[in-house]
C-alpha atoms as a PDB file:
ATOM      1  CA  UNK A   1      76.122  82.329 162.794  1.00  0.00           C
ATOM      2  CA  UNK A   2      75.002  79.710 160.752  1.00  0.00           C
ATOM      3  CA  UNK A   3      77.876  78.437 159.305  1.00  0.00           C
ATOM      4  CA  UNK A   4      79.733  78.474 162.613  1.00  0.00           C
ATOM      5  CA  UNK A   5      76.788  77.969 165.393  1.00  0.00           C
ATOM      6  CA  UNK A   6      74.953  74.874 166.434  1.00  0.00           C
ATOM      7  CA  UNK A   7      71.014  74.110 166.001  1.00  0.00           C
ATOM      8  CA  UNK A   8      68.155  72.389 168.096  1.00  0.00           C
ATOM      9  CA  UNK A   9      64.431  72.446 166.308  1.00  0.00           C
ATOM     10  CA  UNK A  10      61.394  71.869 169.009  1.00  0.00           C
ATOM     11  CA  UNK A  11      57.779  71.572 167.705  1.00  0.00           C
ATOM     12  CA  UNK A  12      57.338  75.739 167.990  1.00  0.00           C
ATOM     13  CA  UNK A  13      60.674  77.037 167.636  1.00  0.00           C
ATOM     14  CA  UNK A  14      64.225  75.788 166.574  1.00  0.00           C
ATOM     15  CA  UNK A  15      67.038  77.915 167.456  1.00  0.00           C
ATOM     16  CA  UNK A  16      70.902  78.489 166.625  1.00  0.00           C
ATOM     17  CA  UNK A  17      73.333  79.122 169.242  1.00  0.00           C
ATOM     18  CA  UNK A  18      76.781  80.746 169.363  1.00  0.00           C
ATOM     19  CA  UNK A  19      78.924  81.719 172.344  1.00  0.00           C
ATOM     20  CA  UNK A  20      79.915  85.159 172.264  1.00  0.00           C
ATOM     21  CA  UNK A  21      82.399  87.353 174.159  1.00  0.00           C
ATOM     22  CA  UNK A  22      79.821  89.371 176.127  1.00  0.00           C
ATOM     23  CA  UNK A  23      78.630  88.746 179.779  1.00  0.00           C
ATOM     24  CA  UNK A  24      74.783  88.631 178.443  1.00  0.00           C
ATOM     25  CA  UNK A  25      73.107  86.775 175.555  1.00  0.00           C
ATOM     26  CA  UNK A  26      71.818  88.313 172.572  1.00  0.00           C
ATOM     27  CA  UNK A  27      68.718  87.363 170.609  1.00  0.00           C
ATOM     28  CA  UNK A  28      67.390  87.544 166.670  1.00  0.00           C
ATOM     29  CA  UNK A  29      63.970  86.424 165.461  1.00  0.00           C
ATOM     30  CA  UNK A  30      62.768  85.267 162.175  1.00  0.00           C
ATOM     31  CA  UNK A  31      59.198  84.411 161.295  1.00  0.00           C
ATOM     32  CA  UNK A  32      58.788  82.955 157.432  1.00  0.00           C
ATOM     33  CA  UNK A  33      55.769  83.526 155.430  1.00  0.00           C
ATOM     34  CA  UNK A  34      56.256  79.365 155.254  1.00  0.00           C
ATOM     35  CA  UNK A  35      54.831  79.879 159.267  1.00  0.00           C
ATOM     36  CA  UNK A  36      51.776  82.286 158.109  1.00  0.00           C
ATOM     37  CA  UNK A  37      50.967  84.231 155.287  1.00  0.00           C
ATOM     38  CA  UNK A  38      48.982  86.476 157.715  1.00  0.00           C
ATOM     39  CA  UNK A  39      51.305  89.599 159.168  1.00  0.00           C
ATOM     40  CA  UNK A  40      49.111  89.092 162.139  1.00  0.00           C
ATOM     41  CA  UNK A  41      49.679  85.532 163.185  1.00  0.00           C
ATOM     42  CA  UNK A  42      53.970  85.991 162.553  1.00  0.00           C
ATOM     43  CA  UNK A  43      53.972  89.013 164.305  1.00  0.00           C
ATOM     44  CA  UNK A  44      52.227  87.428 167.487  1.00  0.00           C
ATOM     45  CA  UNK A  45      54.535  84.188 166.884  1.00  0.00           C
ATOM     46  CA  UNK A  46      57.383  87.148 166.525  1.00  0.00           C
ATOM     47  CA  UNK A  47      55.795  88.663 169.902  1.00  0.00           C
ATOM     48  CA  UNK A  48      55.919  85.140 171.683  1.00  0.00           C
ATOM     49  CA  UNK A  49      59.894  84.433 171.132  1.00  0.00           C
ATOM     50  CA  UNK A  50      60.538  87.978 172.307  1.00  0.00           C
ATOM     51  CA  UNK A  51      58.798  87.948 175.666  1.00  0.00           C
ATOM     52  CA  UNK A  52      60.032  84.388 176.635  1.00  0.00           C
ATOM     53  CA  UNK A  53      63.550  85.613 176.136  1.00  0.00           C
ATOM     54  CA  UNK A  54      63.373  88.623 177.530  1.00  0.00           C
ATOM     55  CA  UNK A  55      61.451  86.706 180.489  1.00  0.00           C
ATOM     56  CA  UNK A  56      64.432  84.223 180.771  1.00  0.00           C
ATOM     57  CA  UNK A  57      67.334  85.679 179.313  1.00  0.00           C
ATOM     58  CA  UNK A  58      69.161  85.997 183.184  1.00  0.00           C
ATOM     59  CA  UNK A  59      69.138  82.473 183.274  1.00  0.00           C
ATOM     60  CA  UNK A  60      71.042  81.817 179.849  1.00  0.00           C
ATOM     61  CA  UNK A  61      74.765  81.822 179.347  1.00  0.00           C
ATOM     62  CA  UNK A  62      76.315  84.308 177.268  1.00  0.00           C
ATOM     63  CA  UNK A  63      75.338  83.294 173.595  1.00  0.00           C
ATOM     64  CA  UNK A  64      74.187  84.946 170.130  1.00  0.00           C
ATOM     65  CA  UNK A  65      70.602  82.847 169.432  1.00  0.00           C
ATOM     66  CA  UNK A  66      68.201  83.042 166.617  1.00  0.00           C
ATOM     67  CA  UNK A  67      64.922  82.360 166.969  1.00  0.00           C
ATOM     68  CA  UNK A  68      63.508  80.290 164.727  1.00  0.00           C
ATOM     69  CA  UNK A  69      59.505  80.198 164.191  1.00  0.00           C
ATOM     70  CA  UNK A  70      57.536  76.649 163.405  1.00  0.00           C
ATOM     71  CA  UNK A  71      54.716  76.100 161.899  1.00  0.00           C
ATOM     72  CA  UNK A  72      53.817  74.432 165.410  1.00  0.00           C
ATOM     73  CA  UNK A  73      53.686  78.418 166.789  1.00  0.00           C
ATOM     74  CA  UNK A  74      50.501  78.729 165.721  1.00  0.00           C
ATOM     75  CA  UNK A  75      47.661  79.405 168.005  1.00  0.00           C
ATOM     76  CA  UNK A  76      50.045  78.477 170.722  1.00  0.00           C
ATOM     77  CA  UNK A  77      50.082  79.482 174.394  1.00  0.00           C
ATOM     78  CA  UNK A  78      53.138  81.718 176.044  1.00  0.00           C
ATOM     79  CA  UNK A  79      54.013  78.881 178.314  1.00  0.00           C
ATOM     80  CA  UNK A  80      53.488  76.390 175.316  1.00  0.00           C
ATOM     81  CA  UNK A  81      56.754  78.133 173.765  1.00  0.00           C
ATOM     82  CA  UNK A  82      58.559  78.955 176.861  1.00  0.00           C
ATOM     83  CA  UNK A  83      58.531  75.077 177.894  1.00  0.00           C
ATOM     84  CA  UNK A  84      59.537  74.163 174.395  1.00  0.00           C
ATOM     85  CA  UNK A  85      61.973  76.521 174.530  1.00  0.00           C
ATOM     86  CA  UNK A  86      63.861  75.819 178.009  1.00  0.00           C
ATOM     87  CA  UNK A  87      63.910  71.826 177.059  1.00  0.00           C
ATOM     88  CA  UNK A  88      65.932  72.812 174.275  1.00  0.00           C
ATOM     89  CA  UNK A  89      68.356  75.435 176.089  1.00  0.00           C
ATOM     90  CA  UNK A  90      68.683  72.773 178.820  1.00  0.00           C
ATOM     91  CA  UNK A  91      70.102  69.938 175.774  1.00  0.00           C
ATOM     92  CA  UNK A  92      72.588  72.920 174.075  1.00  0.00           C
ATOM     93  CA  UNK A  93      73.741  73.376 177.668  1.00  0.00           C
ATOM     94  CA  UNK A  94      73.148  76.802 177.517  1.00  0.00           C
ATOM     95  CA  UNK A  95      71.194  77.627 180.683  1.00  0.00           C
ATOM     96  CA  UNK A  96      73.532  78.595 183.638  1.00  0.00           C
ATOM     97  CA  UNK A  97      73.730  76.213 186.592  1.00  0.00           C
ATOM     98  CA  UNK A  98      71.106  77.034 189.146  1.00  0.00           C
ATOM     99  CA  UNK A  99      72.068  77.257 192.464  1.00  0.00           C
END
């Protein structure tokens, strides 16, 4: 995935991107101890990226994605994340055409 997949970096998350061969995207998250040394703040930074996938994973193409946690993650909102997150899937090209 990353040798082979593409990458976008936002201010809370970056994010690598493969197409895959299913009819659904998949998802993997990674939180460093570089983003908190506190088990506490990466697992609510862990807790964000999961729910705004899960929240907007019908409207993504099939693709394989890791999640990538900034620094930026911190004390941020849901909607901070999910914005950050849709401007980038809307410059890989990997949210489906809305009709």
């Amino acid at each position: 995935m990353f040798d082979h997949g593409k990458s976008l970096g936002g201010s809370t998350v970056a994010f690598y991107f493969l197409p895959n061969d299913l009819n659904f995207p998949r998802a993997g998250f990674i939180v460093s101890k570089k983003v908190s040394k506190k088990a506490v703040e990466r697992n609510r930074a862990k807790r964000l990226m999961r729910e705004v996938f899960r929240l907007n994973k019908h409207r993504l193409k099939p693709y394989d994605l890791i999640f990538i946690a900034r620094k930026g993650i911190l004390g941020k909102k849901y909607r901070d994340v999910e914005e950050d997150f849709l401007r980038l899937a809307r410059k890989a090209g990997i949210l489906k055409e809305s009709s």
